[in-house]
C-alpha atoms as a PDB file:
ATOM      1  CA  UNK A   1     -26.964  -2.258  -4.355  1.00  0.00           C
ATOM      2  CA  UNK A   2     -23.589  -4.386  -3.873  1.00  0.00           C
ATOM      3  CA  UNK A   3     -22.269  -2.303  -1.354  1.00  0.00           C
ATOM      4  CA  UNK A   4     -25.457  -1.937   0.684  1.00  0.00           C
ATOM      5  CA  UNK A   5     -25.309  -5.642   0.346  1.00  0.00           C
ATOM      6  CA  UNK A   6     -21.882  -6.086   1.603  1.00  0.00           C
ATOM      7  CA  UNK A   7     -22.152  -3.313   4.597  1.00  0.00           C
ATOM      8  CA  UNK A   8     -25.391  -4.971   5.315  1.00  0.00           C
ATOM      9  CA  UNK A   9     -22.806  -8.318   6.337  1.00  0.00           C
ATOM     10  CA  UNK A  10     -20.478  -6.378   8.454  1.00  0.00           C
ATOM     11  CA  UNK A  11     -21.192  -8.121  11.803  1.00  0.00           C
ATOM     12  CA  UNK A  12     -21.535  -5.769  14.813  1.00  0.00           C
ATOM     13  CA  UNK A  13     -18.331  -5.079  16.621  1.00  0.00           C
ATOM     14  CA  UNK A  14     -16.548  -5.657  13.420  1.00  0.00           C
ATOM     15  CA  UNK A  15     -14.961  -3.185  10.494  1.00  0.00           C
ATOM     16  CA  UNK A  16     -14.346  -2.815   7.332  1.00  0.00           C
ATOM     17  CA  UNK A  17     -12.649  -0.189   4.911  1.00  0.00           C
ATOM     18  CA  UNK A  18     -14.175   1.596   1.930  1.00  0.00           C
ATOM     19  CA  UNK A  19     -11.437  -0.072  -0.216  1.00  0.00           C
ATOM     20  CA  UNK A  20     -12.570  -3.709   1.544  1.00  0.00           C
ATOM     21  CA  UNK A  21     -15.875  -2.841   0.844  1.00  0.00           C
ATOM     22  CA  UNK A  22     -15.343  -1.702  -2.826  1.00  0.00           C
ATOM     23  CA  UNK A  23     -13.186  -5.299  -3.277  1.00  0.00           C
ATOM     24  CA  UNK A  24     -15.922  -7.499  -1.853  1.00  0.00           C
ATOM     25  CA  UNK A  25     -18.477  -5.413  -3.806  1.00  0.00           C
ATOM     26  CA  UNK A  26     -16.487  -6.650  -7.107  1.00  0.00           C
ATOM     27  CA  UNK A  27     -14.835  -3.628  -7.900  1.00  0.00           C
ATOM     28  CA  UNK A  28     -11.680  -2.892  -6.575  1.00  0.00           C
ATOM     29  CA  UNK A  29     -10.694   0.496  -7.318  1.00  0.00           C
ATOM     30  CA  UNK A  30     -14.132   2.123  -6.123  1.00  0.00           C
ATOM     31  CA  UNK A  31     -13.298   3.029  -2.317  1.00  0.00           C
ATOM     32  CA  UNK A  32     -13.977   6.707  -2.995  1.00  0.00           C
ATOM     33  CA  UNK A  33     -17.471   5.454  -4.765  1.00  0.00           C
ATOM     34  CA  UNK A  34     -18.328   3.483  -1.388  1.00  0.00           C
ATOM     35  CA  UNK A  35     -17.617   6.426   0.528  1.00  0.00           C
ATOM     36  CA  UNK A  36     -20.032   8.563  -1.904  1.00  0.00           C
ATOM     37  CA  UNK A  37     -22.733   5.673  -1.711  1.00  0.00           C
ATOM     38  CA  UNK A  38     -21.904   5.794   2.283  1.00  0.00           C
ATOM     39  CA  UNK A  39     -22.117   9.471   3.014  1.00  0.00           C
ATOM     40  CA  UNK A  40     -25.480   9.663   0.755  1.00  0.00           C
ATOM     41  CA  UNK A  41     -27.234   6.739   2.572  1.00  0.00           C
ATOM     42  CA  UNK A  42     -29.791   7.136   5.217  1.00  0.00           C
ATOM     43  CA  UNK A  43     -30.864   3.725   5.393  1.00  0.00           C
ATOM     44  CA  UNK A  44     -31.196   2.402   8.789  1.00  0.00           C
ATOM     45  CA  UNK A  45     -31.181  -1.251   7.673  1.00  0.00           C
ATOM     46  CA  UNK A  46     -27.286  -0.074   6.455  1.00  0.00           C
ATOM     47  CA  UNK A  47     -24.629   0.490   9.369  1.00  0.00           C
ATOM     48  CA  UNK A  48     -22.625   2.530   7.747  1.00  0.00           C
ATOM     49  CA  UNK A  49     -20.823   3.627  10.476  1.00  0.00           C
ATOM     50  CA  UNK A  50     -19.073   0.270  10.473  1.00  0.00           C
ATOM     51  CA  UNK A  51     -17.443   1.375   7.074  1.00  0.00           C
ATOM     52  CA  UNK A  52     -14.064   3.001   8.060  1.00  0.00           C
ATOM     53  CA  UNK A  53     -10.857   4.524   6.087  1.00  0.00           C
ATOM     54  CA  UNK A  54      -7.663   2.810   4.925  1.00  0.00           C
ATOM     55  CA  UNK A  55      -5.348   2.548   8.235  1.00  0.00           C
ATOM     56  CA  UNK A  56      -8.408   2.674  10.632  1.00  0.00           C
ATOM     57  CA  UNK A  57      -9.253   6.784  10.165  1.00  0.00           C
ATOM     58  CA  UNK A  58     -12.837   7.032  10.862  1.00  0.00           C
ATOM     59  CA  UNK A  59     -13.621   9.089   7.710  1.00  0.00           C
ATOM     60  CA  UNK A  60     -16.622  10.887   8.088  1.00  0.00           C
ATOM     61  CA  UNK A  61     -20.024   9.872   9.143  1.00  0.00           C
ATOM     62  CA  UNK A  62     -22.898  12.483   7.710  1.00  0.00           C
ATOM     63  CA  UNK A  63     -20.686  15.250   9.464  1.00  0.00           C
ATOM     64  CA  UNK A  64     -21.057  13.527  12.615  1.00  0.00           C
ATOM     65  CA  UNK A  65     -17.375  11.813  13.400  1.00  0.00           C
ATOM     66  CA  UNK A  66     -18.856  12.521  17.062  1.00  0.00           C
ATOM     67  CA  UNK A  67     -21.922  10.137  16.373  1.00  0.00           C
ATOM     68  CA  UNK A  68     -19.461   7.264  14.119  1.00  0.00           C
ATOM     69  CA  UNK A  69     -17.421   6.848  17.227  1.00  0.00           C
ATOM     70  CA  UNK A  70     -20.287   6.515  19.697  1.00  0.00           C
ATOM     71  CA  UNK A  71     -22.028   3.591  17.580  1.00  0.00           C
ATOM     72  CA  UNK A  72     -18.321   2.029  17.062  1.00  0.00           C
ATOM     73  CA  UNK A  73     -17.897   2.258  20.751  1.00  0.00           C
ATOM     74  CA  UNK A  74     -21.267   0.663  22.137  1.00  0.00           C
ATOM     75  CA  UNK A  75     -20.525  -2.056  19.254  1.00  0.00           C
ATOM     76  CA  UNK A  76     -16.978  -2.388  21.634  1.00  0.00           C
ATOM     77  CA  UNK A  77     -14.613  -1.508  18.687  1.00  0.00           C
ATOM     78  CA  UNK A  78     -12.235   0.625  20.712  1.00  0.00           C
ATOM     79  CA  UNK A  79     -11.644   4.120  19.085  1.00  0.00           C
ATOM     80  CA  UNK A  80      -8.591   6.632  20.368  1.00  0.00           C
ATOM     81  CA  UNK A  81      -9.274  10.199  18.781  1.00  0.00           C
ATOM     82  CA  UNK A  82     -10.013   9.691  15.049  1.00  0.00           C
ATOM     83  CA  UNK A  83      -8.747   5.592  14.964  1.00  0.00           C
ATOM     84  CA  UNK A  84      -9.613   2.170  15.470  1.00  0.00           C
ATOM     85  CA  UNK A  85      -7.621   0.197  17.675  1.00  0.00           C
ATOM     86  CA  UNK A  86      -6.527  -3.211  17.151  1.00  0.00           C
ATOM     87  CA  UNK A  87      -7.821  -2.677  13.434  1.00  0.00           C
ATOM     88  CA  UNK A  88      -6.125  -6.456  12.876  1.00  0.00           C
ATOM     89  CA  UNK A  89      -8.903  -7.953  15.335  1.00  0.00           C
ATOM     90  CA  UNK A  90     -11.408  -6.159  14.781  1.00  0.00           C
ATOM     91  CA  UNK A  91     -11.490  -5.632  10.492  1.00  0.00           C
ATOM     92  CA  UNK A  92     -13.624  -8.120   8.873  1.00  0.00           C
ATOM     93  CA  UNK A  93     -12.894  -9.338   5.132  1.00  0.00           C
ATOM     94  CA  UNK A  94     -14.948 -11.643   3.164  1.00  0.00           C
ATOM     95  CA  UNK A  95     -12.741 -14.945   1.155  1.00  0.00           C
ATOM     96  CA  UNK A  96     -13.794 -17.268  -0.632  1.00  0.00           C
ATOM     97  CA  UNK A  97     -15.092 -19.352   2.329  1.00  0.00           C
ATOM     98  CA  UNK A  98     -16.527 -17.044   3.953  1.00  0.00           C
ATOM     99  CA  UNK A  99     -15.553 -13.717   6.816  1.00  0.00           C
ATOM    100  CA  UNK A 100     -11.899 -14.275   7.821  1.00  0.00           C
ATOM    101  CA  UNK A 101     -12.316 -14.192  11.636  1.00  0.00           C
ATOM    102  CA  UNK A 102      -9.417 -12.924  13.090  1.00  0.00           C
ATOM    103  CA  UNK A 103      -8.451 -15.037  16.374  1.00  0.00           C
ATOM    104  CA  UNK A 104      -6.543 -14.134  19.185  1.00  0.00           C
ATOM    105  CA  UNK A 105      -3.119 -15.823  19.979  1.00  0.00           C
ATOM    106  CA  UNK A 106      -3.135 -18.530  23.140  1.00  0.00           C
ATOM    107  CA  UNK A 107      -1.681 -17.014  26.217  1.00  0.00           C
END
């Protein structure tokens, strides 16, 4: 129930990686147990597909990488074959004050 809790947070347009999700769920070393809970869930209250892999892979998505990118992509996180782009700006971690919101640099 922790992890559907902490996917349930992930705000559109926004990512985070079975190992972030594992962390903020209070157990750090269960990224492969996220992706278990993730590929078994068929909860629509749970976007999953905004659970990705370590280095911005996609990982899989019910067998549907196809799908994963298509809901990434009308969320505007910007996916190039099987990877996020910009993961830096787009990954979303939760401190102890709440989501760290990446910002973008003043031009």
């Amino acid at each position: 129930m922790r992890v559907l809790t902490v996917v349930r947070r992930i705000p559109p347009g926004r990512v985070a990686t079975y190992g972030d999700v594992a962390a903020m769920a209070g157990q750090p070393r269960a990224a492969r147990a996220v992706g278990n809970i993730m590929r078994d869930c068929r909860r629509p209250d749970v976007p999953c597909h905004r659970v990705i892999a370590a280095g911005g892979r996609l990982g899989g998505y019910g067998g549907s990488e196809a799908l994963k990118r298509a809901l990434l992509a009308a969320e505007g996180v910007v996916v190039a074959g099987s990877r996020v782009r910009e993961l830096d700006r787009v990954s979303w971690k939760v401190g102890r004050r709440g989501p760290k919101r990446q910002t973008r640099k003043p031009r």
